[in-house]
N, C-alpha and C. Protein backbone atom coordinates (compact mmCIF):
# COMPACT_ATOMS: atom_id res chain seq x y z
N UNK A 1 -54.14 48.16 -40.78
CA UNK A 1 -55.23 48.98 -40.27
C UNK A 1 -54.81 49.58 -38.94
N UNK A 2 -54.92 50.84 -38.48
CA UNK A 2 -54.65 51.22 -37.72
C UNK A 2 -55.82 51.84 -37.12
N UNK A 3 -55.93 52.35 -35.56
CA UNK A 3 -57.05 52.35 -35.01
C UNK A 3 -57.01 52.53 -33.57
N UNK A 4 -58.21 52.55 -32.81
CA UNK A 4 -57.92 53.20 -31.17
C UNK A 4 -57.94 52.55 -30.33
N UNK A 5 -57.23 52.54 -29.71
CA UNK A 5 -56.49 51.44 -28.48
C UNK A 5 -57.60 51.03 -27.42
N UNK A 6 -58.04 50.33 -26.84
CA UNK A 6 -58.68 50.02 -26.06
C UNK A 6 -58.09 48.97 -25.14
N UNK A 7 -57.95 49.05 -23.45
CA UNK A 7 -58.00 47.81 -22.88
C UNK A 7 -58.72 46.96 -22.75
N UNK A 8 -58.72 45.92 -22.97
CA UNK A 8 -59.65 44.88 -22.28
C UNK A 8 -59.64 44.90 -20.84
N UNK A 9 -61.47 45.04 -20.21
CA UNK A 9 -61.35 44.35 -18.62
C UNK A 9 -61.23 43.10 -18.11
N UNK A 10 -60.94 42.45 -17.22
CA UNK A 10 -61.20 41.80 -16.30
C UNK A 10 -62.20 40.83 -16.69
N UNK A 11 -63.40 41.24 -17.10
CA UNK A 11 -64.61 40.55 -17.50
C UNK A 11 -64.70 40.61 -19.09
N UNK A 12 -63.22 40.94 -20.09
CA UNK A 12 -63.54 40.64 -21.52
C UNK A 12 -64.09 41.78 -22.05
N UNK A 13 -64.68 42.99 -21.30
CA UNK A 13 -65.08 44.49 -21.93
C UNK A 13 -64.16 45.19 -22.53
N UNK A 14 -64.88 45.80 -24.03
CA UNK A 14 -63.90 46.97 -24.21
C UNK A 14 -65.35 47.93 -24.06
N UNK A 15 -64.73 49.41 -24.36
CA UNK A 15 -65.65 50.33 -24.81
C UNK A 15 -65.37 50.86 -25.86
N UNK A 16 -66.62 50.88 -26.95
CA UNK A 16 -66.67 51.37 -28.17
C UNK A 16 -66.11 53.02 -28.33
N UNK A 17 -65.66 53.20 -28.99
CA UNK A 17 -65.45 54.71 -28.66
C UNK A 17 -66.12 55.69 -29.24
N UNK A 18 -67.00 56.74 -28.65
CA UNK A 18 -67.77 57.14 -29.12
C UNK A 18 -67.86 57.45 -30.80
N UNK A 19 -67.14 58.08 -31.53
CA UNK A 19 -67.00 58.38 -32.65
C UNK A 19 -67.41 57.48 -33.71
N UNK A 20 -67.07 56.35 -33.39
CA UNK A 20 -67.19 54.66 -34.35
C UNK A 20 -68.37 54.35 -33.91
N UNK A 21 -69.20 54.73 -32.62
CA UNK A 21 -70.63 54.47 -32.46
C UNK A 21 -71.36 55.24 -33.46
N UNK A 22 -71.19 56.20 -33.55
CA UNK A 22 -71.86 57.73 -33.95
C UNK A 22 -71.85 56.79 -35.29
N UNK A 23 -70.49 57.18 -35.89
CA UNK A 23 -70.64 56.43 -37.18
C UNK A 23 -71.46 55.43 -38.13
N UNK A 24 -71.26 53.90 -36.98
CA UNK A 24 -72.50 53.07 -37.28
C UNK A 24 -73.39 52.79 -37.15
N UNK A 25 -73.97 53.91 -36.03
CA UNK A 25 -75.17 53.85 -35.60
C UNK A 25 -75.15 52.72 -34.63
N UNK A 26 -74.24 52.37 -33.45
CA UNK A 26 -74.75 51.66 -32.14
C UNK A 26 -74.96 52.50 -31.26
N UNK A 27 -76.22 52.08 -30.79
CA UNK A 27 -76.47 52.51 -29.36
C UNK A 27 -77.14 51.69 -28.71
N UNK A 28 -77.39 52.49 -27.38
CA UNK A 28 -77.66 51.12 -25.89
C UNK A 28 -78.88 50.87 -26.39
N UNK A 29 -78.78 49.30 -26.47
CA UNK A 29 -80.11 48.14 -26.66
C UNK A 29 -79.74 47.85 -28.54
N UNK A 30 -79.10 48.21 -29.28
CA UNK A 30 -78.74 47.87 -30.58
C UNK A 30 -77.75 46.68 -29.92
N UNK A 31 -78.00 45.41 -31.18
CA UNK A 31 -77.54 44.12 -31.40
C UNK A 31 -76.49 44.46 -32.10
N UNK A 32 -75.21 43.54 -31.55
CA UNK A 32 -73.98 43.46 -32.05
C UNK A 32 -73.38 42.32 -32.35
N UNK A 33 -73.00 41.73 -33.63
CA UNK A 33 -72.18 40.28 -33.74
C UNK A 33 -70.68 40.16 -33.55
N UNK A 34 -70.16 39.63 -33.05
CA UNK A 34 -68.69 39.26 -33.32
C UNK A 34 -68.49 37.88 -34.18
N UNK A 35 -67.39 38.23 -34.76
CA UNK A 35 -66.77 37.10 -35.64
C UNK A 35 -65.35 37.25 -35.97
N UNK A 36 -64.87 36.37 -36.07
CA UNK A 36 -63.15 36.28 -36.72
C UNK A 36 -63.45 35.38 -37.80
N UNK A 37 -62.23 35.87 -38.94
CA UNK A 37 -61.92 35.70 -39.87
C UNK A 37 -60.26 35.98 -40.31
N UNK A 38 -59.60 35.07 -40.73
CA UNK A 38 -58.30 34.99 -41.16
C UNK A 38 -57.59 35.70 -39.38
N UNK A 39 -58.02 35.21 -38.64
CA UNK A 39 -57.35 35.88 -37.22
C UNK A 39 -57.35 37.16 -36.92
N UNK A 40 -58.31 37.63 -38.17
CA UNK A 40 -58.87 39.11 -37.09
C UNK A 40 -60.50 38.76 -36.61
N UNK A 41 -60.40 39.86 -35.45
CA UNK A 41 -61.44 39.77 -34.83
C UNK A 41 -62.89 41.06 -35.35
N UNK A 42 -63.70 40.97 -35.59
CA UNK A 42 -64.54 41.84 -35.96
C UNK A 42 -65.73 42.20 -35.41
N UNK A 43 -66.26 43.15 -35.57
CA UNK A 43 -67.93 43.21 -34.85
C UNK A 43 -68.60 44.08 -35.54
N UNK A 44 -69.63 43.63 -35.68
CA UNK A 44 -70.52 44.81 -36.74
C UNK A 44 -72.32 44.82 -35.85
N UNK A 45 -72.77 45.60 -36.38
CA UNK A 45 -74.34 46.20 -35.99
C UNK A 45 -74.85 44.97 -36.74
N UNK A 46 -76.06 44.21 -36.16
CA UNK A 46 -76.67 43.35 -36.20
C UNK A 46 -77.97 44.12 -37.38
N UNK A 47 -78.12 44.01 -38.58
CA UNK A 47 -79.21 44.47 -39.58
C UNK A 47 -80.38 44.54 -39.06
N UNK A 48 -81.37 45.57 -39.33
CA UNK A 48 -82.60 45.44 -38.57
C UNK A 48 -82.63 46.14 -37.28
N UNK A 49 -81.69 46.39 -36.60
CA UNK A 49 -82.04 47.06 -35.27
C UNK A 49 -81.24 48.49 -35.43
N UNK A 50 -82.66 49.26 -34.51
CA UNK A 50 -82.19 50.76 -34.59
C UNK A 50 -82.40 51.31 -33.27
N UNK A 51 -82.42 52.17 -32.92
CA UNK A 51 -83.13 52.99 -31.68
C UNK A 51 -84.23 53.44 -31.73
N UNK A 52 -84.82 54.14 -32.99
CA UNK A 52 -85.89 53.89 -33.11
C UNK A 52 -87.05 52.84 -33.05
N UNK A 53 -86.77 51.71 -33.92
CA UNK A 53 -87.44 50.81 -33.62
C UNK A 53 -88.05 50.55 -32.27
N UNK A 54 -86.69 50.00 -31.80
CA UNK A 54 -86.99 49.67 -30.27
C UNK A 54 -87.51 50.48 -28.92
N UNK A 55 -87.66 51.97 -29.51
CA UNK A 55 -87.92 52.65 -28.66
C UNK A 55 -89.22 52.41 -29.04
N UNK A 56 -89.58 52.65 -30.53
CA UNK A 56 -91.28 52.55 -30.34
C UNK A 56 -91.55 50.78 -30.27
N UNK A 57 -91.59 49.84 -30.01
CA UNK A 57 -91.53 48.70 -29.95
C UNK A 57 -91.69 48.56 -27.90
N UNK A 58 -91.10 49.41 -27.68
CA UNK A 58 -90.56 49.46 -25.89
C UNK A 58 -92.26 50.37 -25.64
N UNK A 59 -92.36 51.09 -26.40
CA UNK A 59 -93.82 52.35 -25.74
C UNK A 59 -94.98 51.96 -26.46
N UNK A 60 -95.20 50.64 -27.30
CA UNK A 60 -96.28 50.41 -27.98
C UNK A 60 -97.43 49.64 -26.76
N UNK A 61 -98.58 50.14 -26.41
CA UNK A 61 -99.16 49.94 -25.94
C UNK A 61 -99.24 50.66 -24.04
N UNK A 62 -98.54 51.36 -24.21
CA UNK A 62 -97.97 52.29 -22.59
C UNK A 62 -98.60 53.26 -22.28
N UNK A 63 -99.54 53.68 -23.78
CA UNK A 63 -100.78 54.68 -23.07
C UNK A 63 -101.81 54.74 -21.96
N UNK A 64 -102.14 55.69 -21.84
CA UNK A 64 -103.39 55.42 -20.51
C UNK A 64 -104.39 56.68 -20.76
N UNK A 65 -104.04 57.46 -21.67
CA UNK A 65 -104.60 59.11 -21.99
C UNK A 65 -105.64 58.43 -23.20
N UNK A 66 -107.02 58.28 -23.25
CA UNK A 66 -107.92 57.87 -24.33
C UNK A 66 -108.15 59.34 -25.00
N UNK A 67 -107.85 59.36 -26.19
CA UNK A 67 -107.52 60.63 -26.87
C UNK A 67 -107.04 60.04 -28.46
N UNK A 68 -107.91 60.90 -28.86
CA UNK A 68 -107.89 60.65 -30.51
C UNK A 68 -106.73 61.14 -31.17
N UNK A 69 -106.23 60.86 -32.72
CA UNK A 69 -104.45 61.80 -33.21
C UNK A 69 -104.71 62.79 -32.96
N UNK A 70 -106.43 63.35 -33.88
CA UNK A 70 -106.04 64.69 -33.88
C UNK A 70 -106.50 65.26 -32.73
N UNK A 71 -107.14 65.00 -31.46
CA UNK A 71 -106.70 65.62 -30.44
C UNK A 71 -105.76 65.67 -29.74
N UNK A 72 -104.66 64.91 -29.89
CA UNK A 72 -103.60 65.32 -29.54
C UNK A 72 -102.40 65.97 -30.35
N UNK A 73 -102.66 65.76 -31.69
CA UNK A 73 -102.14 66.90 -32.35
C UNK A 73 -102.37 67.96 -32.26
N UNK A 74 -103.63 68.78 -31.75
CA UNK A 74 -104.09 70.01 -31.54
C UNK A 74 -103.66 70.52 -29.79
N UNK A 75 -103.85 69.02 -29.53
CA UNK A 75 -103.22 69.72 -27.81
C UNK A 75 -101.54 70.03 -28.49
N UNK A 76 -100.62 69.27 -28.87
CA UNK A 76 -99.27 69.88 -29.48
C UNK A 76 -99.39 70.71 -29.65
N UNK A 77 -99.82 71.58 -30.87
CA UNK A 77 -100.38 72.84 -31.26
C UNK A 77 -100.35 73.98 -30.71
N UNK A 78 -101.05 73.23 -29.20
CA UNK A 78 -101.53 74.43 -28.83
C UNK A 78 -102.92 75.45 -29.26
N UNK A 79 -103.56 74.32 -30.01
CA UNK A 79 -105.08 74.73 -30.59
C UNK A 79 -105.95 74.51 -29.73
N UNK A 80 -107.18 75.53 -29.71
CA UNK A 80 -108.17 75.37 -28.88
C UNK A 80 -109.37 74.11 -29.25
């Protein structure tokens, strides 16, 4: 298998490289496992977590505007 070089820091960091993020869908606040097997090392996206989720999970309850859907679908709109 061949593949993109990364150093390790000081503190055990690599950085993902963007492209292989894009790919599997990690992003900041998505769960990641590591594991080895036969002496390679691996890491995959933890099932269940998205950006979505957690974004609406992070804003559930953060309102303060008392306002019904469809009045605020019509304020979107732009309806009178």
């Amino acid at each position: 298998m061949q593949g993109t070089k990364m150093r390790v820091s000081t503190k055990g960091q690599v950085t993902i490289p963007l492209h292989l993020r894009k790919k599997i869908g990690i992003f900041p606040g998505c769960e990641v496992e590591f594991g080895e097997a036969k002496g390679q090392l691996y890491i995959r996206k933890v099932k269940g977590t998205s950006r979505g989720k957690d974004l609406v999970q992070r804003m559930t309850g953060k309102g303060t505007v008392k306002m019904t859907t469809g009045e605020i679908l019509a304020l979107t709109r732009g309806e009178d």
